[in-house]
N, C-alpha and C. Protein backbone atom coordinates (compact mmCIF):
# COMPACT_ATOMS: atom_id res chain seq x y z
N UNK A 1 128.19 -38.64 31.81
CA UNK A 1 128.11 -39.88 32.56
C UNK A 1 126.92 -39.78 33.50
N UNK A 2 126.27 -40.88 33.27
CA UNK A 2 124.79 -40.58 34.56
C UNK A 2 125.21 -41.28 36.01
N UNK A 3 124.49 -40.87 36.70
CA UNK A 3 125.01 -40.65 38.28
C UNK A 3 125.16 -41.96 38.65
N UNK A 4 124.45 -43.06 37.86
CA UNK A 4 124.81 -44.93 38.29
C UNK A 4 125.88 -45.10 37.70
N UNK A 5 125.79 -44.74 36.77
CA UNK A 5 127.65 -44.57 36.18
C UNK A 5 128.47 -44.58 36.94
N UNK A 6 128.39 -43.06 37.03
CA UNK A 6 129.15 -42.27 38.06
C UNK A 6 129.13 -43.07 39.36
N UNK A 7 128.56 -43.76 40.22
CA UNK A 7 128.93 -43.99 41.37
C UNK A 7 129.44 -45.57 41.31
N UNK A 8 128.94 -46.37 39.79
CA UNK A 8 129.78 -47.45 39.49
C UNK A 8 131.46 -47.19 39.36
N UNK A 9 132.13 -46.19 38.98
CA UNK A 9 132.97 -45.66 38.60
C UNK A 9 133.83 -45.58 39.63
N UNK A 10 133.24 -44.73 40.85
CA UNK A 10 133.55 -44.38 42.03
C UNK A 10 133.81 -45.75 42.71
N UNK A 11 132.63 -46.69 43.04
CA UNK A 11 132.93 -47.77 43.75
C UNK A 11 133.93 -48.79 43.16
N UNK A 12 134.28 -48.89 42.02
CA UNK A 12 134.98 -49.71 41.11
C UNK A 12 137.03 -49.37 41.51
N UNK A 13 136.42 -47.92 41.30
CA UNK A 13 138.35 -46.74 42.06
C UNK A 13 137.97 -47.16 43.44
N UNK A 14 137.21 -47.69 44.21
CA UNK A 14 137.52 -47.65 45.45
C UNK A 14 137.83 -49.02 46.10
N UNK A 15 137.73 -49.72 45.36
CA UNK A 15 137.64 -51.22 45.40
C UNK A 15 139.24 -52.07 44.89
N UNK A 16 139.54 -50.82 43.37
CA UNK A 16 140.94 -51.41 43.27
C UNK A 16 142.12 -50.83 44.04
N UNK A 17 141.30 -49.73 44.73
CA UNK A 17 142.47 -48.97 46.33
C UNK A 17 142.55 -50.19 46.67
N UNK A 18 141.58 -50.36 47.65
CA UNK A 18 141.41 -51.53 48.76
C UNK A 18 141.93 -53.10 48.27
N UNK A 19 142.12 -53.12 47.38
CA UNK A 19 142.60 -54.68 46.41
C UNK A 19 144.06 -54.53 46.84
N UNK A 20 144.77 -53.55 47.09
CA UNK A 20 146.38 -53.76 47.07
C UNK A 20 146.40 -53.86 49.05
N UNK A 21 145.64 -53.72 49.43
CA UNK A 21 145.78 -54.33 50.83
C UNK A 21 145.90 -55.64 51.04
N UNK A 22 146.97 -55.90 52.10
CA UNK A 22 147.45 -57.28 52.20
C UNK A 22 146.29 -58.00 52.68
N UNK A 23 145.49 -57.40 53.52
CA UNK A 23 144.01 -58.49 54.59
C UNK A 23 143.11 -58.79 52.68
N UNK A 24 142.71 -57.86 52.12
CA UNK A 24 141.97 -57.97 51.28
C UNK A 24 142.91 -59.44 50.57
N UNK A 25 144.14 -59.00 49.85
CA UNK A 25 144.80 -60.45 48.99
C UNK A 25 144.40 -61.67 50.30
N UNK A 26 144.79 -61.73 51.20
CA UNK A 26 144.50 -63.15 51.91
C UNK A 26 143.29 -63.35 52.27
N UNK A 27 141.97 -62.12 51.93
CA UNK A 27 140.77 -62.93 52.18
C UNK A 27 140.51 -63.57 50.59
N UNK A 28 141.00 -63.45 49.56
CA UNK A 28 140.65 -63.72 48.20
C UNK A 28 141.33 -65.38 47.90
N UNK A 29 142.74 -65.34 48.69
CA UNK A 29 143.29 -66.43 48.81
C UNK A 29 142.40 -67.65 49.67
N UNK A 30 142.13 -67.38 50.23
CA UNK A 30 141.20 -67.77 51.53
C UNK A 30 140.36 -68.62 50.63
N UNK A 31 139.75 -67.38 50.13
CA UNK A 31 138.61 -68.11 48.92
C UNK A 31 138.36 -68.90 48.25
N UNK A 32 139.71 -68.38 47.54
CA UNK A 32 140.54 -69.68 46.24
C UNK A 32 140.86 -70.70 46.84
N UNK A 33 141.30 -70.85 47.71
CA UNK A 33 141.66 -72.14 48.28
C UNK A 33 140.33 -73.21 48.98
N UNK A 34 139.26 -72.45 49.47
CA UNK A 34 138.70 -73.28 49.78
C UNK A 34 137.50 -73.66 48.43
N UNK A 35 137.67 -72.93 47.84
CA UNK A 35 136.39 -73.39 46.45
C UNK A 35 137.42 -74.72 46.01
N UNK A 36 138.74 -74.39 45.62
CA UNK A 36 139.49 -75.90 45.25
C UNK A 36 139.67 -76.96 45.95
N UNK A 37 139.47 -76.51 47.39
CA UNK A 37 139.43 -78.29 48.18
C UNK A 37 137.75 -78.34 48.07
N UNK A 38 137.16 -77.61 47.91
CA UNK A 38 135.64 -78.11 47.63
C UNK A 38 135.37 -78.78 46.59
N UNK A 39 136.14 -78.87 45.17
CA UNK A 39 136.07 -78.87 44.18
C UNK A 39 136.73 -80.40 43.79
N UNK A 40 137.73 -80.42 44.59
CA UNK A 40 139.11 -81.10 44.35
C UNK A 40 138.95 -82.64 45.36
N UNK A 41 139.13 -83.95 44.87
CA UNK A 41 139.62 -84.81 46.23
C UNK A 41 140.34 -84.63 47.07
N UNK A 42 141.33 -85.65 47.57
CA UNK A 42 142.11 -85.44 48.54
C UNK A 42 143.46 -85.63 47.67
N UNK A 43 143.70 -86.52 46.50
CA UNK A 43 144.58 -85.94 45.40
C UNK A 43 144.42 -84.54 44.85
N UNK A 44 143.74 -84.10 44.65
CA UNK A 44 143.81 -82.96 44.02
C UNK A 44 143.34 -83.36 42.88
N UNK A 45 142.90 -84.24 42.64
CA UNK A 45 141.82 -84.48 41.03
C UNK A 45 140.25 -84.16 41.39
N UNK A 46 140.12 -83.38 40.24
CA UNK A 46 138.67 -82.44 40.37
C UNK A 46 137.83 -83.49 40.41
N UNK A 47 136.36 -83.10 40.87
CA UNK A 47 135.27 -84.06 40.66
C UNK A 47 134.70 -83.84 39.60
N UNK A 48 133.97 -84.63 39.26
CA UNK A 48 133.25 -84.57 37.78
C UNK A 48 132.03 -83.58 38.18
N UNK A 49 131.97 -82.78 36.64
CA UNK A 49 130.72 -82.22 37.14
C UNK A 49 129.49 -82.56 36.62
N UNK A 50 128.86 -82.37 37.49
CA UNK A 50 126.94 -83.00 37.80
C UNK A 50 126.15 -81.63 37.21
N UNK A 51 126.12 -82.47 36.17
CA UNK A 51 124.80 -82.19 35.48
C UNK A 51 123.57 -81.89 35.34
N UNK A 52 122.39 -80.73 35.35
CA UNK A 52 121.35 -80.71 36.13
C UNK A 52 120.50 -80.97 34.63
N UNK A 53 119.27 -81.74 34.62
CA UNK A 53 118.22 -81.51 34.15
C UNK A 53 117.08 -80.97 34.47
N UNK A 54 116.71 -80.63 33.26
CA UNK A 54 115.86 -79.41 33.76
C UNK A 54 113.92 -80.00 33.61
N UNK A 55 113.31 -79.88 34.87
CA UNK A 55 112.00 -80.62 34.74
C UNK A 55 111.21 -79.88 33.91
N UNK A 56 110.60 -80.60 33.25
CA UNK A 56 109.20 -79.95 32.67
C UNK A 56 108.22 -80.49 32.79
């Protein structure tokens, strides 16, 4: 295994430690929730999505 590997490996085990902490789940919730009222009206029906063209 080469050492970017290796310290992908490492940070990856250290990340799913820290994932079973309760602050970590409610900053992820946090997240989720605000990308869906960003996303979402005030029903809860998504907005359409906008389309980009691309200039040439």
């Amino acid at each position: 295994m080469s050492a970017s590997a290796n310290s992908l490996y490492i940070r990856t085990t250290n990340i799913e430690k820290d994932a079973r902490s309760p602050e970590f789940i409610a900053g992820l919730l946090g997240i989720w929730e605000a990308s869906v009222r960003a996303s979402t009206d005030d029903q809860g029906n998504p907005f359409p999505i906008l389309r980009m063209k691309r200039l040439s």
